[in-house]
C-alpha atoms as a PDB file:
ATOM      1  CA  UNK A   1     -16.945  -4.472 -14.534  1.00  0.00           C
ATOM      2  CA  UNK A   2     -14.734  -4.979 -11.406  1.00  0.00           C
ATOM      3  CA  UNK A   3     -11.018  -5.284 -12.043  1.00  0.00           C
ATOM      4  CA  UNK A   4      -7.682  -5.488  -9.767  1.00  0.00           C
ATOM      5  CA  UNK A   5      -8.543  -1.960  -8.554  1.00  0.00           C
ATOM      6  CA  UNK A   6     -12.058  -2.717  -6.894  1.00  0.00           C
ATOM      7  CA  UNK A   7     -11.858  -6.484  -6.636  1.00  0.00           C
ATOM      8  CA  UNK A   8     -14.979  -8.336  -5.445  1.00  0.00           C
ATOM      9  CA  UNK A   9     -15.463  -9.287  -2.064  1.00  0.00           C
ATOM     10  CA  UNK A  10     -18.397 -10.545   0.329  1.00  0.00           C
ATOM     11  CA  UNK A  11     -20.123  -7.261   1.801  1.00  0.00           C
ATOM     12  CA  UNK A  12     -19.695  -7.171   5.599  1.00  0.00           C
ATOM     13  CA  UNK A  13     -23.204  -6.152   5.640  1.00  0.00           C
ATOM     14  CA  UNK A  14     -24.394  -9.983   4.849  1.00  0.00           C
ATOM     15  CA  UNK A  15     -24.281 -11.407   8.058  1.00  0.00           C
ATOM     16  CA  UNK A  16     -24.536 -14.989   8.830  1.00  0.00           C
ATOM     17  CA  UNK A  17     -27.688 -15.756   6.967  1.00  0.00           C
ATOM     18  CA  UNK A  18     -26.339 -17.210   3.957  1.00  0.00           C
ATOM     19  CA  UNK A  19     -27.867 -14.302   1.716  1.00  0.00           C
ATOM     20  CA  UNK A  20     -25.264 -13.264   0.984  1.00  0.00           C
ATOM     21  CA  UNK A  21     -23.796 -10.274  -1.415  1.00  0.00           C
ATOM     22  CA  UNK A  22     -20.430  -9.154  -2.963  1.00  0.00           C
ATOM     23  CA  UNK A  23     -19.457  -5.727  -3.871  1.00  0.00           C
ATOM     24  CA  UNK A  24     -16.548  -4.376  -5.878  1.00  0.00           C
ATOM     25  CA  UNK A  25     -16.208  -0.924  -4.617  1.00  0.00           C
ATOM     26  CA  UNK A  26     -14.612   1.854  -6.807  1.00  0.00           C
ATOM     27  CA  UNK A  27     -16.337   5.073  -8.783  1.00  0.00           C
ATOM     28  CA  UNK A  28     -18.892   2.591  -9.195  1.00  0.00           C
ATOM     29  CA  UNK A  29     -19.909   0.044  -6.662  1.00  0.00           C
ATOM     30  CA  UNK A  30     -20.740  -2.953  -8.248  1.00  0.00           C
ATOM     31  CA  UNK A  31     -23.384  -5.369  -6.260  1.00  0.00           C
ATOM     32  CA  UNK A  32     -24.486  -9.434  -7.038  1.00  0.00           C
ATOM     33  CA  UNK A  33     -26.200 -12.158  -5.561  1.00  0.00           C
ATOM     34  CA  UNK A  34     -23.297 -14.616  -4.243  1.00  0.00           C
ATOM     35  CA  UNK A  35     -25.386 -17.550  -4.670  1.00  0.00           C
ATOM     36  CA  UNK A  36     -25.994 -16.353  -8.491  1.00  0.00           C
ATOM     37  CA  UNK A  37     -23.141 -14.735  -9.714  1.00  0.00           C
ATOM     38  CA  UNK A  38     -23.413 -15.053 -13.355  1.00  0.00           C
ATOM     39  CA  UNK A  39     -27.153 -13.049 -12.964  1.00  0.00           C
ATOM     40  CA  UNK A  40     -27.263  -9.625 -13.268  1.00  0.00           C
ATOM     41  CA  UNK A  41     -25.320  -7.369 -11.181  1.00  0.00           C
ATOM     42  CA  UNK A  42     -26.516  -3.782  -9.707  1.00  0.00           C
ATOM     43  CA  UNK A  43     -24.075  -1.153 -10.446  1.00  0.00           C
ATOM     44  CA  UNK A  44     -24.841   2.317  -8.042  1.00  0.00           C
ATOM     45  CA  UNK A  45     -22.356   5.258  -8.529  1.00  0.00           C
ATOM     46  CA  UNK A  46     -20.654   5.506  -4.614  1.00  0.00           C
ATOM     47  CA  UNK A  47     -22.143   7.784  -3.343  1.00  0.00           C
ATOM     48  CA  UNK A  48     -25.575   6.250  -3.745  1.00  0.00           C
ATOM     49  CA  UNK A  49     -24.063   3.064  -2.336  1.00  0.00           C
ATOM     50  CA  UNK A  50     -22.807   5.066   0.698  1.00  0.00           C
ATOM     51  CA  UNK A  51     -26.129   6.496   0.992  1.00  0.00           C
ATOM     52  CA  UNK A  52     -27.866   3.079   0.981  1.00  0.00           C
ATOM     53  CA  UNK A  53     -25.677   1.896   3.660  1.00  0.00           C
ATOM     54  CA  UNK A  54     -25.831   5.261   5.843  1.00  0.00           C
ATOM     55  CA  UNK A  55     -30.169   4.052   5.394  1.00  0.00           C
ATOM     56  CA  UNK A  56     -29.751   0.500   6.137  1.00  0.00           C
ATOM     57  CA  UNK A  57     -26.986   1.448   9.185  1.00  0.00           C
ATOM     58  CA  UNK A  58     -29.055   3.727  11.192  1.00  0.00           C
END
């Protein structure tokens, strides 16, 4: 769960759209739905997050 040390914040990566998603970055990157925060979360060690966003950046 996120903490003071990775607190959550809206991913740059959401654009304008109004889909939007949070991350709390740390060991673990934590990921949720903004409009449905109290849903489940996806939790990705970093590296896979990096390597998700290295994917969706190219």
């Amino acid at each position: 769960m996120p903490n003071e040390q990775c607190p959550w914040h809206k991913s740059s990566y959401s654009g304008g759209s109004g889909s939007c998603v949070e991350v709390a970055e740390g060991s673990t990157t934590h990921i949720r739905d903004t409009q449905h925060r109290a849903q489940a979360e996806l939790n990705l060690p970093a590296h896979e997050w990096n390597a998700l966003l290295s994917i969706l950046t190219r």
